[in-house]
C-alpha atoms as a PDB file:
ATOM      1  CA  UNK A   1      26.677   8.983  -6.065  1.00  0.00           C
ATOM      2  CA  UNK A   2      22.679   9.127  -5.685  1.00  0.00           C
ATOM      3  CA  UNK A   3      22.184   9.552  -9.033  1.00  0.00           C
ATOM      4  CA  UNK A   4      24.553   6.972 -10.198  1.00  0.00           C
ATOM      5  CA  UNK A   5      23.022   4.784  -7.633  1.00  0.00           C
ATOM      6  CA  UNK A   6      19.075   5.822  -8.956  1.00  0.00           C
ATOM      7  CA  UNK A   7      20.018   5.272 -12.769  1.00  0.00           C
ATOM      8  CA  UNK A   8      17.020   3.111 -14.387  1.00  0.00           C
ATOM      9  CA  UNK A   9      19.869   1.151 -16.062  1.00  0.00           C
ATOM     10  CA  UNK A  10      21.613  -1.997 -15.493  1.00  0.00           C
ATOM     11  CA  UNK A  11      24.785  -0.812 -14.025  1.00  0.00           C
ATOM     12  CA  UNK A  12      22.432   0.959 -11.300  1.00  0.00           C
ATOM     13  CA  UNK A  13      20.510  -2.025 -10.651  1.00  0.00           C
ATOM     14  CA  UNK A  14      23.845  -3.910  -9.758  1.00  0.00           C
ATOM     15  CA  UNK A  15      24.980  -0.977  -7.915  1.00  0.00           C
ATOM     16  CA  UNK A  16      22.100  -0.718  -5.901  1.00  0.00           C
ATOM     17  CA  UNK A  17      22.704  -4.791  -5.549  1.00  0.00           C
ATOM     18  CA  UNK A  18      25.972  -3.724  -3.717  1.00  0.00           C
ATOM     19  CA  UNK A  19      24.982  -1.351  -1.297  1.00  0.00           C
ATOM     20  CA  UNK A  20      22.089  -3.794  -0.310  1.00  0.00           C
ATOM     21  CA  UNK A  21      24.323  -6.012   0.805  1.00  0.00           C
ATOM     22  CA  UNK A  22      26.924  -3.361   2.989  1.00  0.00           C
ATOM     23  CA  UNK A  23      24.897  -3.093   5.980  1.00  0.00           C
ATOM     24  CA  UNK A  24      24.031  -6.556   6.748  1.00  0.00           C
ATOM     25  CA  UNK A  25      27.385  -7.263   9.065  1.00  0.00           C
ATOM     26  CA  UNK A  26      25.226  -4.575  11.336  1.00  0.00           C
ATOM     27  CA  UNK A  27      22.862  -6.866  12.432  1.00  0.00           C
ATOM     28  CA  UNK A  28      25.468  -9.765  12.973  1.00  0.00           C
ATOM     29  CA  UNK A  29      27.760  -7.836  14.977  1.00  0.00           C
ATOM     30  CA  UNK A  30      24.877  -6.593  17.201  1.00  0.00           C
ATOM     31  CA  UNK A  31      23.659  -9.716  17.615  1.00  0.00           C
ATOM     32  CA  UNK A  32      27.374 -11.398  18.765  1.00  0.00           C
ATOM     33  CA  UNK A  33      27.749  -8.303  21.210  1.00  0.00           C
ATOM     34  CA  UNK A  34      25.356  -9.241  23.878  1.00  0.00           C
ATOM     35  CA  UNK A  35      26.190 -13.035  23.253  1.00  0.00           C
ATOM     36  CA  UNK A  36      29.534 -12.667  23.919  1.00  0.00           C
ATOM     37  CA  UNK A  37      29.148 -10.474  26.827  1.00  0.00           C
ATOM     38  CA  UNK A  38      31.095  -7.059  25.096  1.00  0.00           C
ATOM     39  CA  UNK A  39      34.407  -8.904  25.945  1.00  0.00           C
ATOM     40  CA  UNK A  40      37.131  -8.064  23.417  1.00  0.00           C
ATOM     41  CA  UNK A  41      39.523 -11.534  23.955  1.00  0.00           C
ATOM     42  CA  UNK A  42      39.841 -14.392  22.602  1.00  0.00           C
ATOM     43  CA  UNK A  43      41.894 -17.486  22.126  1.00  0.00           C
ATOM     44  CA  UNK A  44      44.436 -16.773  18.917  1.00  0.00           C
ATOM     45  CA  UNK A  45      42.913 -19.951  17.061  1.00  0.00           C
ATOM     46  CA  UNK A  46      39.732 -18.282  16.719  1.00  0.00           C
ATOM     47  CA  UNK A  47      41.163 -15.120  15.278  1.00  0.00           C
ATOM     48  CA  UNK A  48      43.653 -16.769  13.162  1.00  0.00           C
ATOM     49  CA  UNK A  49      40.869 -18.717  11.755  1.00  0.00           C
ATOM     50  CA  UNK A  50      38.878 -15.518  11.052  1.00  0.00           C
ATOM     51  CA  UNK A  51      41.750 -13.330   9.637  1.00  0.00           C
ATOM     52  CA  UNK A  52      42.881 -16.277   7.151  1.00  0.00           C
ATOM     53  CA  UNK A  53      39.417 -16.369   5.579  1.00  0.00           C
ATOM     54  CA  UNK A  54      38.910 -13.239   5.460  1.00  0.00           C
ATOM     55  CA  UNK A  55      42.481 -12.796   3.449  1.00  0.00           C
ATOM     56  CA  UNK A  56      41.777 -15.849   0.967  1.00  0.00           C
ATOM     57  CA  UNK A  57      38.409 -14.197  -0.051  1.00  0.00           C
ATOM     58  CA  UNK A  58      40.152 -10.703  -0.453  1.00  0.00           C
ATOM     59  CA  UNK A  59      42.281 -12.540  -2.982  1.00  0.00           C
ATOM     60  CA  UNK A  60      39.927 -14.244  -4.852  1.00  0.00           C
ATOM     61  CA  UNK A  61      37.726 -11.064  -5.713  1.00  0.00           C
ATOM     62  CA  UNK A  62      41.090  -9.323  -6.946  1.00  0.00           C
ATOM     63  CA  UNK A  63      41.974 -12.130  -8.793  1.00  0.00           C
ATOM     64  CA  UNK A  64      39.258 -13.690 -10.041  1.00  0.00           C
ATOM     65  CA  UNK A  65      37.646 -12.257 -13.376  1.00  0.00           C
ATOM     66  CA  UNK A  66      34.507 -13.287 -15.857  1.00  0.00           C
ATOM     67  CA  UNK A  67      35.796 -15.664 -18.414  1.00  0.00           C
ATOM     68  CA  UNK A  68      36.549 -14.986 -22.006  1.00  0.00           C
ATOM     69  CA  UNK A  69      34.263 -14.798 -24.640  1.00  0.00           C
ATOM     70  CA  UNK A  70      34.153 -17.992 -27.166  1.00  0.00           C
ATOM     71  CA  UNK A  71      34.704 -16.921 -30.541  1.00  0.00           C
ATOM     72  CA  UNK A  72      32.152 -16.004 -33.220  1.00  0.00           C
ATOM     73  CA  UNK A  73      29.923 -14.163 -31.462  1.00  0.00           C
ATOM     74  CA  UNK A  74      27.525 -11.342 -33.287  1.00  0.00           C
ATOM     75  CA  UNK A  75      27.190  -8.527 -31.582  1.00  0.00           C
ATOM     76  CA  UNK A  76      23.761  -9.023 -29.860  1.00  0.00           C
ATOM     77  CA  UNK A  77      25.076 -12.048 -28.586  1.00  0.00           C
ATOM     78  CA  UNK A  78      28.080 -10.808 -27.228  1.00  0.00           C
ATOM     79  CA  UNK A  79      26.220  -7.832 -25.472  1.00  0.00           C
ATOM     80  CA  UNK A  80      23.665 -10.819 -23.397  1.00  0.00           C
ATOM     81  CA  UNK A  81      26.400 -12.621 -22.462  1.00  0.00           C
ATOM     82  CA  UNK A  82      28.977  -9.635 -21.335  1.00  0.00           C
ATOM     83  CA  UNK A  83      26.351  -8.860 -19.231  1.00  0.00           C
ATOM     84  CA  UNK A  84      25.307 -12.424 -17.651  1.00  0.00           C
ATOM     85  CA  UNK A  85      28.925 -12.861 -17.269  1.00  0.00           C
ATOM     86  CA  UNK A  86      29.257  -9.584 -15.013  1.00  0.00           C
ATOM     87  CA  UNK A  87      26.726 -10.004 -12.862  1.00  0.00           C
ATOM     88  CA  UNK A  88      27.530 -13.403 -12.142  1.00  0.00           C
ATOM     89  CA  UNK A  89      31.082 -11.762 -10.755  1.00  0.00           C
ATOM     90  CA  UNK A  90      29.009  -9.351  -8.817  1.00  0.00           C
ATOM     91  CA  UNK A  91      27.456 -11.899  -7.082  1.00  0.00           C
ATOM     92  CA  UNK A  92      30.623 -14.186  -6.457  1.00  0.00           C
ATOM     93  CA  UNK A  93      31.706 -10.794  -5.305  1.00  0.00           C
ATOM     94  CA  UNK A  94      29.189 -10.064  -2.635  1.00  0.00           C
ATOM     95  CA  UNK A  95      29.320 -13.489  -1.361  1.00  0.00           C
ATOM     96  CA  UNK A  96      32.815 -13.617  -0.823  1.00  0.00           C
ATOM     97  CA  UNK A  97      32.357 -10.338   1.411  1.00  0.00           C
ATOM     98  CA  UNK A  98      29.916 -11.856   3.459  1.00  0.00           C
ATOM     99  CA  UNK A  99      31.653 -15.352   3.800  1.00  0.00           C
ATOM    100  CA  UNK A 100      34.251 -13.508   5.980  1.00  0.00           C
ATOM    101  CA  UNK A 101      31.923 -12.267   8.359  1.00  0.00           C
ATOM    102  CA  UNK A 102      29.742 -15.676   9.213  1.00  0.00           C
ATOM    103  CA  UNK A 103      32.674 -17.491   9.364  1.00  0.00           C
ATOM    104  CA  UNK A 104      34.328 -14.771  12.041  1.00  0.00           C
ATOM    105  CA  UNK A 105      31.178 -14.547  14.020  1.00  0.00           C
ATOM    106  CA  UNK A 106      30.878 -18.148  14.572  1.00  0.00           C
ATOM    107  CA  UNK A 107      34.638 -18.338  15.923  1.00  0.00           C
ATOM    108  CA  UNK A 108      33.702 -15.221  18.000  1.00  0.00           C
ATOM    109  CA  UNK A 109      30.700 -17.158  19.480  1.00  0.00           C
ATOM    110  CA  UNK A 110      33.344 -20.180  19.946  1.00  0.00           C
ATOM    111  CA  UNK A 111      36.148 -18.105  21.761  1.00  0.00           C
ATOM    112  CA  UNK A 112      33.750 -15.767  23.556  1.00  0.00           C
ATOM    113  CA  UNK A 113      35.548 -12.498  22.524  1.00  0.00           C
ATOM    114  CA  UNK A 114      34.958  -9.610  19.472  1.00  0.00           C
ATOM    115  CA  UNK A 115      38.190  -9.796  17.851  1.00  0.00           C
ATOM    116  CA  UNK A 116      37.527 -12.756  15.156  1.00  0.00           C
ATOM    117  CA  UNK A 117      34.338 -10.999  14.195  1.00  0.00           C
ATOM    118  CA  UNK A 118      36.397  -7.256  14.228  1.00  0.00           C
ATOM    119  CA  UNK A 119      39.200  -9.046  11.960  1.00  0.00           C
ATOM    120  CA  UNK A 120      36.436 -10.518   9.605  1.00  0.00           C
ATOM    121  CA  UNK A 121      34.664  -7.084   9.152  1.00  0.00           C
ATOM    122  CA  UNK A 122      38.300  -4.666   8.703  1.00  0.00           C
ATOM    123  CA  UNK A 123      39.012  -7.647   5.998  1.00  0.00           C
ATOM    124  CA  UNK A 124      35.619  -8.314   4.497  1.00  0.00           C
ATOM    125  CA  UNK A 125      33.926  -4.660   3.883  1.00  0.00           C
ATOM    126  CA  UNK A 126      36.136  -3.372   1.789  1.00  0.00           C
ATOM    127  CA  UNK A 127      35.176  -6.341  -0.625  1.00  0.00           C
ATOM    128  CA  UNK A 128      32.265  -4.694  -1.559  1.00  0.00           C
ATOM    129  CA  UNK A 129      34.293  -1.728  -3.185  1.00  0.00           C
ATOM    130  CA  UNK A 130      35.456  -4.704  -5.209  1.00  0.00           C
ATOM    131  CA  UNK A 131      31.881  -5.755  -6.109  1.00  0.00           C
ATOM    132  CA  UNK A 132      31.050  -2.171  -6.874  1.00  0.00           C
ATOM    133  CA  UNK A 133      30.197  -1.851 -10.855  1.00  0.00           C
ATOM    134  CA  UNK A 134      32.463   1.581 -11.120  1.00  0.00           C
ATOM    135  CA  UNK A 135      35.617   2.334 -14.038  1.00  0.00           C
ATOM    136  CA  UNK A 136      38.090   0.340 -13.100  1.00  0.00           C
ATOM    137  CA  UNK A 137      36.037  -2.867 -12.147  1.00  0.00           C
ATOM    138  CA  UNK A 138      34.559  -2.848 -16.031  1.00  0.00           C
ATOM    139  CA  UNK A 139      37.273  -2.123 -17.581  1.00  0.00           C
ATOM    140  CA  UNK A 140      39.122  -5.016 -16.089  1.00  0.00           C
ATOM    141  CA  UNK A 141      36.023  -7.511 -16.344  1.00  0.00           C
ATOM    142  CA  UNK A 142      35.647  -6.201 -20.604  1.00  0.00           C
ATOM    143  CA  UNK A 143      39.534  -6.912 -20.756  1.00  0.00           C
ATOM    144  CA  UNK A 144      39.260 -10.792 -19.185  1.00  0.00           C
ATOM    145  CA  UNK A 145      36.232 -11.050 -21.457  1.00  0.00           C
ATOM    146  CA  UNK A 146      38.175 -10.055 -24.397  1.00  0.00           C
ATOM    147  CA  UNK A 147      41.100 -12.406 -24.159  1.00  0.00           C
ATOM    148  CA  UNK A 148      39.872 -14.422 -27.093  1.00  0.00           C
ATOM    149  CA  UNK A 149      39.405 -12.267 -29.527  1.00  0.00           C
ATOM    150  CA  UNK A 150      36.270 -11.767 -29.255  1.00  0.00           C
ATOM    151  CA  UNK A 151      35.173  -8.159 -28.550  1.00  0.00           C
ATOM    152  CA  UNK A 152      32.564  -7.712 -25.102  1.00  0.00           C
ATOM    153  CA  UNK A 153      29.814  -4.952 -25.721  1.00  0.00           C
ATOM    154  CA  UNK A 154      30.157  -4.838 -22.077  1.00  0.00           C
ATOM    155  CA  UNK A 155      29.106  -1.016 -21.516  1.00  0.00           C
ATOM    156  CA  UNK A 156      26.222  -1.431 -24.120  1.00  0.00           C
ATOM    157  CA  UNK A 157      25.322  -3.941 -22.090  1.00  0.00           C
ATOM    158  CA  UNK A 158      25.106  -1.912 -18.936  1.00  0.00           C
ATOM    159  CA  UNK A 159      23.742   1.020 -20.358  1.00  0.00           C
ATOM    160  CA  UNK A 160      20.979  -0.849 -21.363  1.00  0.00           C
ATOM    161  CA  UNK A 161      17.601   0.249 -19.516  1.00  0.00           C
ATOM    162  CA  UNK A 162      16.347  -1.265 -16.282  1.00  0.00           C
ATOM    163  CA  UNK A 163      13.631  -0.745 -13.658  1.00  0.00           C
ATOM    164  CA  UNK A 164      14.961   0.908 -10.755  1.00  0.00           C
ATOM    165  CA  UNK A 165      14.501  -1.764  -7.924  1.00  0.00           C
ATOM    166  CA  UNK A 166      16.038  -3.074  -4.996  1.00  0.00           C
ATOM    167  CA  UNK A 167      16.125  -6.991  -4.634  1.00  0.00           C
ATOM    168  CA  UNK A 168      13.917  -8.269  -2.228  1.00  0.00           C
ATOM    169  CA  UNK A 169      12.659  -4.846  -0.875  1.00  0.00           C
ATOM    170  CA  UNK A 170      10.471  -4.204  -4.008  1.00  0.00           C
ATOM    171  CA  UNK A 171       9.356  -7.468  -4.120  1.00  0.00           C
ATOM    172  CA  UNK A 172       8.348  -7.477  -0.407  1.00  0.00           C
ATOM    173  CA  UNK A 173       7.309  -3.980  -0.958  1.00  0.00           C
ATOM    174  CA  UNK A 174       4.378  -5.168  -4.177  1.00  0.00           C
ATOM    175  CA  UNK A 175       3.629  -7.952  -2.031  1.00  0.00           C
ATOM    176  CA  UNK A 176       1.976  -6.095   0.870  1.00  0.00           C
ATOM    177  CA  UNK A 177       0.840  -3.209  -1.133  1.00  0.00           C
ATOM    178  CA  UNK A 178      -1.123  -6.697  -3.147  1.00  0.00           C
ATOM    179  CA  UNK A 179      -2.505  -7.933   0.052  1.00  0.00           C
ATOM    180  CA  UNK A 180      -4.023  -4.566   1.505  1.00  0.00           C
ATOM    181  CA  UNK A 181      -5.375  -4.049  -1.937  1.00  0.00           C
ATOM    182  CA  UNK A 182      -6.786  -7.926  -1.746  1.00  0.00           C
ATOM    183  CA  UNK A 183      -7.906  -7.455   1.869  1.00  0.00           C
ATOM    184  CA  UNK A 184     -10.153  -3.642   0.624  1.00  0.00           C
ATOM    185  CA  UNK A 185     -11.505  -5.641  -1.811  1.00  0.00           C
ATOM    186  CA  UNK A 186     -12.985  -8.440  -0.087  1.00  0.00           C
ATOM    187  CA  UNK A 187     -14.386  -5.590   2.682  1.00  0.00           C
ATOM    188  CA  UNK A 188     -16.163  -3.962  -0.218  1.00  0.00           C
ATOM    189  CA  UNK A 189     -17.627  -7.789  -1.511  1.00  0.00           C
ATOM    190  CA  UNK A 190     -18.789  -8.700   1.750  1.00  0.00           C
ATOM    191  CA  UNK A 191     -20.587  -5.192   2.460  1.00  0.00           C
ATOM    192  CA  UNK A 192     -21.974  -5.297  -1.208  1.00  0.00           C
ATOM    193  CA  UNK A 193     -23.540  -9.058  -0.355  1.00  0.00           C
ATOM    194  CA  UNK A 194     -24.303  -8.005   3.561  1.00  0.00           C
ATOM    195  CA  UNK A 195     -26.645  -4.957   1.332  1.00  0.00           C
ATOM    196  CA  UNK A 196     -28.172  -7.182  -0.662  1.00  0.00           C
ATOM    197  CA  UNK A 197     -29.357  -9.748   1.890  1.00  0.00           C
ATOM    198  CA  UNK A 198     -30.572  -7.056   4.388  1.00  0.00           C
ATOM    199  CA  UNK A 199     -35.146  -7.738   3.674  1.00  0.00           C
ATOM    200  CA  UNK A 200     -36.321  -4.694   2.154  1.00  0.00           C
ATOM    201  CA  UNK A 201     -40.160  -3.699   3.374  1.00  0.00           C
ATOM    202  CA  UNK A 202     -41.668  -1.085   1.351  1.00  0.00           C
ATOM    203  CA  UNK A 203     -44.575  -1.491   3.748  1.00  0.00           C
ATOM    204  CA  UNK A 204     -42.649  -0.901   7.286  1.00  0.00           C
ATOM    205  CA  UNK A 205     -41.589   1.766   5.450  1.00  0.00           C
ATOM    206  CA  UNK A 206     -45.077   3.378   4.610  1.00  0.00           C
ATOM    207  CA  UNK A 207     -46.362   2.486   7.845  1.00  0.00           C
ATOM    208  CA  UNK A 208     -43.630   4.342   9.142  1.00  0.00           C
ATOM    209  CA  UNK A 209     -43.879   7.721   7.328  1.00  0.00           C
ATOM    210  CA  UNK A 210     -48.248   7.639   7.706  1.00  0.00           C
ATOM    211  CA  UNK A 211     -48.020   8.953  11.197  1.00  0.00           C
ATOM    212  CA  UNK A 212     -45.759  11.347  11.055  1.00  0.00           C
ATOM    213  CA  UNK A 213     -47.461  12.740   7.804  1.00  0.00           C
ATOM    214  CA  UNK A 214     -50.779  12.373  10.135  1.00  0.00           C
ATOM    215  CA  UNK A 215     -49.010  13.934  12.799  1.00  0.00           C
ATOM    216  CA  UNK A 216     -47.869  16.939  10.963  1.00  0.00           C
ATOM    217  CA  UNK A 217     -51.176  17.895   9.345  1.00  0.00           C
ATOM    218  CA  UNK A 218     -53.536  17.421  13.130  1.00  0.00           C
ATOM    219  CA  UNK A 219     -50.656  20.135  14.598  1.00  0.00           C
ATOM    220  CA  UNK A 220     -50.804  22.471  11.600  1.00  0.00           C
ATOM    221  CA  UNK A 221     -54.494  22.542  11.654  1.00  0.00           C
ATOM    222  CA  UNK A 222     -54.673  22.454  15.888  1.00  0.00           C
ATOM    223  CA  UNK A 223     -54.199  26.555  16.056  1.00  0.00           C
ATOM    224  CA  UNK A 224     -56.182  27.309  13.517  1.00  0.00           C
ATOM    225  CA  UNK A 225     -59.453  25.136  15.064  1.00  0.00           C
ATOM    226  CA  UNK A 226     -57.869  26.690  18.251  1.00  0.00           C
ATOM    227  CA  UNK A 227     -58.033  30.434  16.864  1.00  0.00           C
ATOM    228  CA  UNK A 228     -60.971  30.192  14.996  1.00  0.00           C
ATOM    229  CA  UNK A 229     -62.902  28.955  18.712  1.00  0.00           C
ATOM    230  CA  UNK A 230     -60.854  32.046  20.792  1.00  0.00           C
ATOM    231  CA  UNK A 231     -62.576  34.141  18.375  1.00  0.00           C
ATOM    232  CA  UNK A 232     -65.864  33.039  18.445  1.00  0.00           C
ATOM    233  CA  UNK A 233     -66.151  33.546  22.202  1.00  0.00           C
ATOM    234  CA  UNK A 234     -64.127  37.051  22.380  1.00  0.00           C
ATOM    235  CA  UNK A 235     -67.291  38.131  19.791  1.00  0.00           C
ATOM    236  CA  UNK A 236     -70.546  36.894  18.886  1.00  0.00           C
ATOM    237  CA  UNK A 237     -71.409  36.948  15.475  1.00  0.00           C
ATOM    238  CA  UNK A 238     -67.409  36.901  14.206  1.00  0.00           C
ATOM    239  CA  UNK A 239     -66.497  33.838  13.003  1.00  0.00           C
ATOM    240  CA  UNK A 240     -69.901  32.111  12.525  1.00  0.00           C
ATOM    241  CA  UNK A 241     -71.101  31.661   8.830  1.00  0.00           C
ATOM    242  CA  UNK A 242     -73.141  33.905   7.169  1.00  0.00           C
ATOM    243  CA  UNK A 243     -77.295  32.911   7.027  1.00  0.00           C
ATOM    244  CA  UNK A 244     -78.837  32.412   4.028  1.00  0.00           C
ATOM    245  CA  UNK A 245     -82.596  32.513   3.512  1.00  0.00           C
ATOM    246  CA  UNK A 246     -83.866  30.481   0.692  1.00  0.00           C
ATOM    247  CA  UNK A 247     -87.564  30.775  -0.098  1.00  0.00           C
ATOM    248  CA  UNK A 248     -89.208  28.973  -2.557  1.00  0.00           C
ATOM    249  CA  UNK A 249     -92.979  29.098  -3.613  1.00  0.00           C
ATOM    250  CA  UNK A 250     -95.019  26.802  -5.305  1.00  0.00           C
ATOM    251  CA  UNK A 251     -98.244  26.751  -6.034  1.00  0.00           C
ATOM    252  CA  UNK A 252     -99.869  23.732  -6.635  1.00  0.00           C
ATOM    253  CA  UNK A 253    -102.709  22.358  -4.081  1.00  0.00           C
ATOM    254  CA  UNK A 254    -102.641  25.422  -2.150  1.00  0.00           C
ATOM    255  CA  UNK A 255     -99.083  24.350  -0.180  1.00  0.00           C
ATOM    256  CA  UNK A 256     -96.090  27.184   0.199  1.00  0.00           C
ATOM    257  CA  UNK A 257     -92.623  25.404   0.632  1.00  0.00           C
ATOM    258  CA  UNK A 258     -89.855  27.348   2.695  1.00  0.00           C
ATOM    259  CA  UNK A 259     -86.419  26.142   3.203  1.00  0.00           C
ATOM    260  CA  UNK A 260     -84.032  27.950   5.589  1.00  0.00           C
ATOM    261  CA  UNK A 261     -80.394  27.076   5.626  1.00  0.00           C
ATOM    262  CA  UNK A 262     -77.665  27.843   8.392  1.00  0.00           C
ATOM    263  CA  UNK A 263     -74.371  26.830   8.555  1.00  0.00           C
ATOM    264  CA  UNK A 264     -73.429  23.001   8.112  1.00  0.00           C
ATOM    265  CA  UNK A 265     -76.763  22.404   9.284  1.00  0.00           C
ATOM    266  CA  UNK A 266     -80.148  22.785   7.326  1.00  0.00           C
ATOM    267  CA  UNK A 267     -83.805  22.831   8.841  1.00  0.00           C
ATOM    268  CA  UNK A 268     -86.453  22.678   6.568  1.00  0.00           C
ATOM    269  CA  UNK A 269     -90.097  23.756   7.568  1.00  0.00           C
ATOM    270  CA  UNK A 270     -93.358  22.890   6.216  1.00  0.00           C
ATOM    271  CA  UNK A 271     -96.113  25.550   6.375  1.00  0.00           C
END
């Protein structure tokens, strides 16, 4: 049954038309339960008045078939409109199931007991059997179609291929999946223009990074200044620079030049 129901095909799509519809006395009958008050009686009008629709529309889905073909018709043509023709009697169908069960829940509401809407639902649901695209529902609809003459492609017609969906679910379904995917996109607009608004400062930025680059290099060189100066005091001489003695003689009016260097600092003596 699944897979008959699932089939990307046309008789599947009316199928799955059907059992769309064969839940929806649910809601009605659990909405008339508290209104009523769970009582079961009610005056016989009401469920006389229930019970006879619910008999005349039993009738009319048995009896009433697609209408012939007209004459004349190629065979594309007759496949498009064997097909129009049956799913227009799957819909007069459906609706004559569900007829049944408005009209027995407003008498229910009007006598103030269950048993119009009970006698509406035993005679209404098994209308949608009816409705049902199976064997015996074709063959009779291609047999009223072919009364004419005129011969209905009517199972090339359902066999033809057809997106598995289920009315007004799918459609509901692609419309909220449409506005999420609307509603992400304008998020990601609006922080794409909220980025490119925000003032960009390469100099904050600079300003920023200087001190800590500053910072960095006066504690990496701290213990080294501090170890060089614990070692300087521990031992004379260690650490200190070497002394360098740079003499340098001229002679020329009887004057002798001597330059002594020590360290950073340089003293020069004239002799």
């Amino acid at each position: 049954m699944r897979r008959a129901v699932l089939l990307p095909t046309e008789a599947g799509q009316l199928r799955r038309r059907v059992l769309l519809f064969v839940p929806w006395p649910v809601p009605v009958l659990a909405v008339i339960v508290p209104a009523v008050g769970g009582t079961w009686s009610a005056p016989g009008w009401t469920i006389l008045l229930a019970g006879s629709v619910a008999v005349a529309s039993l009738l009319l889905a048995v009896v009433v078939q697609p209408t012939p073909l007209p004459e004349g018709l190629s065979a594309g043509a007759s496949v498009r409109r064997s097909l129009h023709r049956f799913q227009q009697i799957t819909t007069l169908r459906i609706g004559l199931a569900l007829a049944p069960v408005l009209v027995g829940a407003g008498a229910s509401l009007a006598g103030g007991g269950l048993f119009p809407l009970a006698t509406a639902l035993v005679l209404s649901w098994p209308q949608l059997l009816l409705a049902m695209p199976v064997f015996f529902t074709i063959t009779r609809a291609r047999r009223a179609m072919e009364a004419w003459g005129t011969r209905a492609y009517l199972w090339a017609a359902l066999a033809q291929p057809a997106p598995v969906e289920w009315p007004f679910v799918t459609k509901a379904a692609a419309w909220y999946r449409a506005r999420r995917a609307q509603a992400a996109h304008g998020d990601e607009q609006t922080g794409a223009a909220d980025a490119a608004t925000e003032p960009h400062d390469p100099q904050s930025a600079t300003t920023t990074q200087a001190p800590s680059e500053s910072g960095s290099t006066d504690r990496s060189a701290e213990p080294t200044h501090r170890s060089q100066s614990e070692m300087a005091s521990r031992s004379p001489g260690v650490g200190t620079p070497p002394v360098r003695h740079t003499s340098r003689s001229t002679r020329g009016n009887g004057r002798a030049w001597s330059r002594h260097s020590r360290g950073p600092s340089r003293r020069v003596s004239r002799s």
